[in-house]
C-alpha atoms as a PDB file:
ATOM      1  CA  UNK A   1     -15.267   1.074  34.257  1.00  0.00           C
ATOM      2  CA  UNK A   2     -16.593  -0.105  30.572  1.00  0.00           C
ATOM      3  CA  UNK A   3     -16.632  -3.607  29.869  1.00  0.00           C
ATOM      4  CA  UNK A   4     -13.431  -5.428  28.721  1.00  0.00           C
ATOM      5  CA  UNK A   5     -16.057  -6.765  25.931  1.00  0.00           C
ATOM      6  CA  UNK A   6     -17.155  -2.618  24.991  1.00  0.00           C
ATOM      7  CA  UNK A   7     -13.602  -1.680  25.246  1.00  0.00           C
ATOM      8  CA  UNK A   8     -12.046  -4.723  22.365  1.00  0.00           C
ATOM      9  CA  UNK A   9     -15.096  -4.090  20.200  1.00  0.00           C
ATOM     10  CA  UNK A  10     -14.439   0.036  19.989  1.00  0.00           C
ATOM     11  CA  UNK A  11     -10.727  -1.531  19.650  1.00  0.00           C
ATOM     12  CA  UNK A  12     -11.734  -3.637  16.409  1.00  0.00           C
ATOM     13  CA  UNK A  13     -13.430  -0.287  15.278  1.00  0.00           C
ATOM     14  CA  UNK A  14     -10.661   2.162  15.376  1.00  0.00           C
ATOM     15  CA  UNK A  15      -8.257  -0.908  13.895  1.00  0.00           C
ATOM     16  CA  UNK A  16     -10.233  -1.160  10.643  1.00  0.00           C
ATOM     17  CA  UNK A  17     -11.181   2.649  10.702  1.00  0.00           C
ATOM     18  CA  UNK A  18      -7.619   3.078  10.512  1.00  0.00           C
ATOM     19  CA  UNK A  19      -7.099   0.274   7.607  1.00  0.00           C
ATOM     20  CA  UNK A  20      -9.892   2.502   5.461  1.00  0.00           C
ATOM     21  CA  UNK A  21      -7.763   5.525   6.229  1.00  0.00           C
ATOM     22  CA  UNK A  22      -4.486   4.434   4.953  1.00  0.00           C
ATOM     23  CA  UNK A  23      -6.540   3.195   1.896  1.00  0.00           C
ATOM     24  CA  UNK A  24      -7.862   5.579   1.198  1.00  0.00           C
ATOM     25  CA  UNK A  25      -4.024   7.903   1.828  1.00  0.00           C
ATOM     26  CA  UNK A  26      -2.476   6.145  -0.823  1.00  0.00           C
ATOM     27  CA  UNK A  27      -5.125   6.920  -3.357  1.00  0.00           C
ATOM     28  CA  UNK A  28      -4.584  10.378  -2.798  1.00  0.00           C
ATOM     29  CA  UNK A  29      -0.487  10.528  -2.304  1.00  0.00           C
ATOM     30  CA  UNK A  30      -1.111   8.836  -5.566  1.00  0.00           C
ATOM     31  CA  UNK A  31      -3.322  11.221  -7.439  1.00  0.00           C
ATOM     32  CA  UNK A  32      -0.572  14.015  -5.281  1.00  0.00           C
ATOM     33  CA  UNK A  33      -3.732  15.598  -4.267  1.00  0.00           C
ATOM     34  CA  UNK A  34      -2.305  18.003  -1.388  1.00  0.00           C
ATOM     35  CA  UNK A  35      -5.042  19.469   0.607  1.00  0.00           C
ATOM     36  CA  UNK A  36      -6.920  15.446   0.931  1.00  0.00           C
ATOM     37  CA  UNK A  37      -3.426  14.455   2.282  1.00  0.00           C
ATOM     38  CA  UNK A  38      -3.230  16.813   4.720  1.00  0.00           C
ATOM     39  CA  UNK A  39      -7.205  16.025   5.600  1.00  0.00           C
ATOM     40  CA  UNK A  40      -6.128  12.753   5.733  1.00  0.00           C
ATOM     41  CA  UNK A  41      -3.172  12.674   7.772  1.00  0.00           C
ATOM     42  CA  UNK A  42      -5.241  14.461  10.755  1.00  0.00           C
ATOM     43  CA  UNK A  43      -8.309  11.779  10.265  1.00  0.00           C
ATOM     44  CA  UNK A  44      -5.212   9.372  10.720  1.00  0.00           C
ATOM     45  CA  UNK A  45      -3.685  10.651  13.816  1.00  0.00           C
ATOM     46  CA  UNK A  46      -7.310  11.174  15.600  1.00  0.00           C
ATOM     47  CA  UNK A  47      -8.007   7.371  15.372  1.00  0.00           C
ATOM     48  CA  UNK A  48      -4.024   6.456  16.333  1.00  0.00           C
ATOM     49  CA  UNK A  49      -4.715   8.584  19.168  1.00  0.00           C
ATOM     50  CA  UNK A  50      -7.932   6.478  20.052  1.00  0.00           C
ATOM     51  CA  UNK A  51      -6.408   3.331  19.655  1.00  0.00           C
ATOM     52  CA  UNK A  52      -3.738   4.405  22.037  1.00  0.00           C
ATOM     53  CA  UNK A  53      -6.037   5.543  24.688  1.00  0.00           C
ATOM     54  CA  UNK A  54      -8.229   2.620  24.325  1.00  0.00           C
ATOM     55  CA  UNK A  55      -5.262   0.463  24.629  1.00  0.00           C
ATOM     56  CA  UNK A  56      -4.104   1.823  27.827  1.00  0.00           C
ATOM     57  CA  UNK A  57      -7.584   1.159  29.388  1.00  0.00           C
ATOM     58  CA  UNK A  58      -7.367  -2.229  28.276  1.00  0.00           C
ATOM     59  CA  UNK A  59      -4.319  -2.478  29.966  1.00  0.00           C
ATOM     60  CA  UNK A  60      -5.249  -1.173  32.738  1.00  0.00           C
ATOM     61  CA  UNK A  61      -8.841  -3.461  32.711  1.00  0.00           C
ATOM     62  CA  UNK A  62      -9.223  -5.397  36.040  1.00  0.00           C
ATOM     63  CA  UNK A  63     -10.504  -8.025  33.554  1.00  0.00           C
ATOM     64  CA  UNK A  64      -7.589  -8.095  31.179  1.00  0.00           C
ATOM     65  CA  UNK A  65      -6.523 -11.651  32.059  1.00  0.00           C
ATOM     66  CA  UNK A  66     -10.341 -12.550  29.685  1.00  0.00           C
ATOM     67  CA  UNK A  67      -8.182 -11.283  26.637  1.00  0.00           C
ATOM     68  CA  UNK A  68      -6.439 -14.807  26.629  1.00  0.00           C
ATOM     69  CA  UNK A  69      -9.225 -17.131  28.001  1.00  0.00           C
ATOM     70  CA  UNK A  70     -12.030 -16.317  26.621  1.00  0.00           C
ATOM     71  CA  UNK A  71     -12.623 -17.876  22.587  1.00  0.00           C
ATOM     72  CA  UNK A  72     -14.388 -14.841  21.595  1.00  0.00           C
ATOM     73  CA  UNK A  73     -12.221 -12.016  23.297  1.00  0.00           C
ATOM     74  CA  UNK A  74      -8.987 -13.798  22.221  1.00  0.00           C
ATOM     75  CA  UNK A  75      -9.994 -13.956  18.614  1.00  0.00           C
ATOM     76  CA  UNK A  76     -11.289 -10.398  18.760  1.00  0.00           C
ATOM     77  CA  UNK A  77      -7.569  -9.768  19.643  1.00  0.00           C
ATOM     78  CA  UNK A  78      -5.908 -11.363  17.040  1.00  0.00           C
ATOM     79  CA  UNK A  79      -7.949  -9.242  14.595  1.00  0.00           C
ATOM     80  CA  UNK A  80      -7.360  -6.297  16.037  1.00  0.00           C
ATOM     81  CA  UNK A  81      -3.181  -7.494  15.681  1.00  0.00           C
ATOM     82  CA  UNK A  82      -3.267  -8.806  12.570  1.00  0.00           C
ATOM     83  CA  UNK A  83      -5.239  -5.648  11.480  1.00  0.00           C
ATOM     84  CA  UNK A  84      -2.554  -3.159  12.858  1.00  0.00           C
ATOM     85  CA  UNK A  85       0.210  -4.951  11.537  1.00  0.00           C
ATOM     86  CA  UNK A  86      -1.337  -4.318   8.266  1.00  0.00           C
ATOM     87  CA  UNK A  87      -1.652  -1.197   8.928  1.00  0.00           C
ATOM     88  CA  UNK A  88       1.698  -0.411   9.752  1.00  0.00           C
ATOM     89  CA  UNK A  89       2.760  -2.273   6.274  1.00  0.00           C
ATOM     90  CA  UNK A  90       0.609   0.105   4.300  1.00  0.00           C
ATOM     91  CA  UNK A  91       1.586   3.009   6.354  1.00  0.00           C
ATOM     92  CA  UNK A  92       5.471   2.473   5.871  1.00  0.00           C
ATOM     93  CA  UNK A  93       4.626   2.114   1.508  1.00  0.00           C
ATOM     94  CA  UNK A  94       2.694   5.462   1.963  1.00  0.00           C
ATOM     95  CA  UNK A  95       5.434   6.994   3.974  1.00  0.00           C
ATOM     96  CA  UNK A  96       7.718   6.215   1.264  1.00  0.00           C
ATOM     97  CA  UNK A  97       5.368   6.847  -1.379  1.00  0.00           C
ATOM     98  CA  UNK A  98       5.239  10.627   0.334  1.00  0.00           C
ATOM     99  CA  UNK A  99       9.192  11.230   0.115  1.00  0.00           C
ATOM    100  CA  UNK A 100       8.986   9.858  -3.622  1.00  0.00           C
ATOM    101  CA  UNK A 101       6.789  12.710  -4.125  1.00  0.00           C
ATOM    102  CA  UNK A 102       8.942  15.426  -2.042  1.00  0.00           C
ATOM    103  CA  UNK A 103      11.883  14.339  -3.758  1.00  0.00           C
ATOM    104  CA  UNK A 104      10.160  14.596  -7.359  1.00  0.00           C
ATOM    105  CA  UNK A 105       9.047  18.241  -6.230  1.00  0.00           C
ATOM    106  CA  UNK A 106      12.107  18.939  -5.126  1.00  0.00           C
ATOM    107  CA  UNK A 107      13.692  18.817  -8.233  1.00  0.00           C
ATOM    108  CA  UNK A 108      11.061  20.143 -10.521  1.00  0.00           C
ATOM    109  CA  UNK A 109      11.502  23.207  -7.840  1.00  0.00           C
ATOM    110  CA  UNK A 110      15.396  23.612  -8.245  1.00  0.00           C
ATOM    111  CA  UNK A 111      15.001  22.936 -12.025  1.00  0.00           C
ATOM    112  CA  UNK A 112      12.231  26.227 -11.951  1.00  0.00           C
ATOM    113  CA  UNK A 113      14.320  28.171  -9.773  1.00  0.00           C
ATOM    114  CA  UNK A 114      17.567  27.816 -12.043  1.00  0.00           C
ATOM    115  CA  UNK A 115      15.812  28.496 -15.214  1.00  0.00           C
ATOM    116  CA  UNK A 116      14.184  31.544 -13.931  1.00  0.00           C
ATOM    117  CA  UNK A 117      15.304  34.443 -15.529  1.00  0.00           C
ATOM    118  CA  UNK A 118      18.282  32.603 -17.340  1.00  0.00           C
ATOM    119  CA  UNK A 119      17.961  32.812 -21.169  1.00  0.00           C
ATOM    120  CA  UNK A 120      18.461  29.546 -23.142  1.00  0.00           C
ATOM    121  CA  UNK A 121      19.368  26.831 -21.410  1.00  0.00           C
ATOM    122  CA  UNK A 122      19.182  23.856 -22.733  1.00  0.00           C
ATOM    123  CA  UNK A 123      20.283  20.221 -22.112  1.00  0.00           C
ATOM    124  CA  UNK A 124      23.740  19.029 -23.257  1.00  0.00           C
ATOM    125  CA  UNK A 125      23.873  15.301 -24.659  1.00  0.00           C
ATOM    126  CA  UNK A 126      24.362  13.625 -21.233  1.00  0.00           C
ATOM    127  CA  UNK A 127      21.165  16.012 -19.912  1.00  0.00           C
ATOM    128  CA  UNK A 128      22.634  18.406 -18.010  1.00  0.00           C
ATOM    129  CA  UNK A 129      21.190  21.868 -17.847  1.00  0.00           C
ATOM    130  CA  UNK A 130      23.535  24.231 -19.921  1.00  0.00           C
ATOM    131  CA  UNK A 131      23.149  27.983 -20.564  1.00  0.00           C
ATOM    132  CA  UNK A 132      23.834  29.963 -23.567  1.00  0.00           C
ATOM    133  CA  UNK A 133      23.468  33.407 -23.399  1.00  0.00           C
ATOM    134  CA  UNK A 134      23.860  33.598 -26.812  1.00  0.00           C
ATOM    135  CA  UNK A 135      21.204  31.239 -28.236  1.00  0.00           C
ATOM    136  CA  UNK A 136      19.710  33.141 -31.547  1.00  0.00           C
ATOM    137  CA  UNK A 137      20.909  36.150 -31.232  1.00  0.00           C
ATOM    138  CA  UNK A 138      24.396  35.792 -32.835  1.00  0.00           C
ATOM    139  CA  UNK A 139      22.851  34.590 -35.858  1.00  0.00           C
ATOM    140  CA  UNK A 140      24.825  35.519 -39.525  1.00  0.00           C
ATOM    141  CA  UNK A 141      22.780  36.315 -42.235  1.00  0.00           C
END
């Protein structure tokens, strides 16, 4: 089995790897760049994935009880905490940062989709789409 000390220290590792991740997210939810989102999210779910498994063998470390009486191993802890709580924080603005930017798309899409083909519309004083089929061509010279 690895040592309790090995197994907090690849811990502490995958906590900040994961706070550079979600950094590095919202810059690119921000600049809406698709493709490095995408890139980004399965970067992010890797390292979740590691800190899960690493916390299970942690749990499961005949050692574990070290976690809360040794200085060292206790701060270690904390870090690691303190770090994922963070984490989740920055996670939770980026998840909302994401449906901001679905939302925006959303309605730039159903704004295309109704102008498409339709011949002069136009926005009415309260900025509503409105359609006139008629716009220049019944013109009286």
């Amino acid at each position: 089995m690895a040592a309790l000390v090995d197994l907090v220290d690849y811990q502490l590792k995958n906590a900040r790897a994961l706070s550079r991740i979600l950094s590095e997210e919202a810059k690119v939810i921000a600049k809406r760049e698709s493709q490095e989102i995408s890139r980004i999210a399965k970067e992010k779910m890797t390292v979740i994935a590691q800190l899960q498994q690493t916390d299970e063998r942690i749990g499961r470390h005949p050692d574990i009880e070290r976690l809360t009486t040794e200085q060292v191993l206790s701060r270690k802890v904390a870090d690691i905490k303190s770090i994922i709580f963070d984490c989740q924080k920055v996670n939770d603005i980026n998840g909302e940062a994401l449906q901001r930017a679905q939302v925006s798309f959303n309605k730039l899409n159903n704004m295309m989709q109704q102008s498409h083909g339709k011949i002069g519309m136009t926005y009415n004083a309260e900025g509503q789409t409105h359609t006139l089929s008629t716009l220049g061509t019944n013109i009286k010279v």
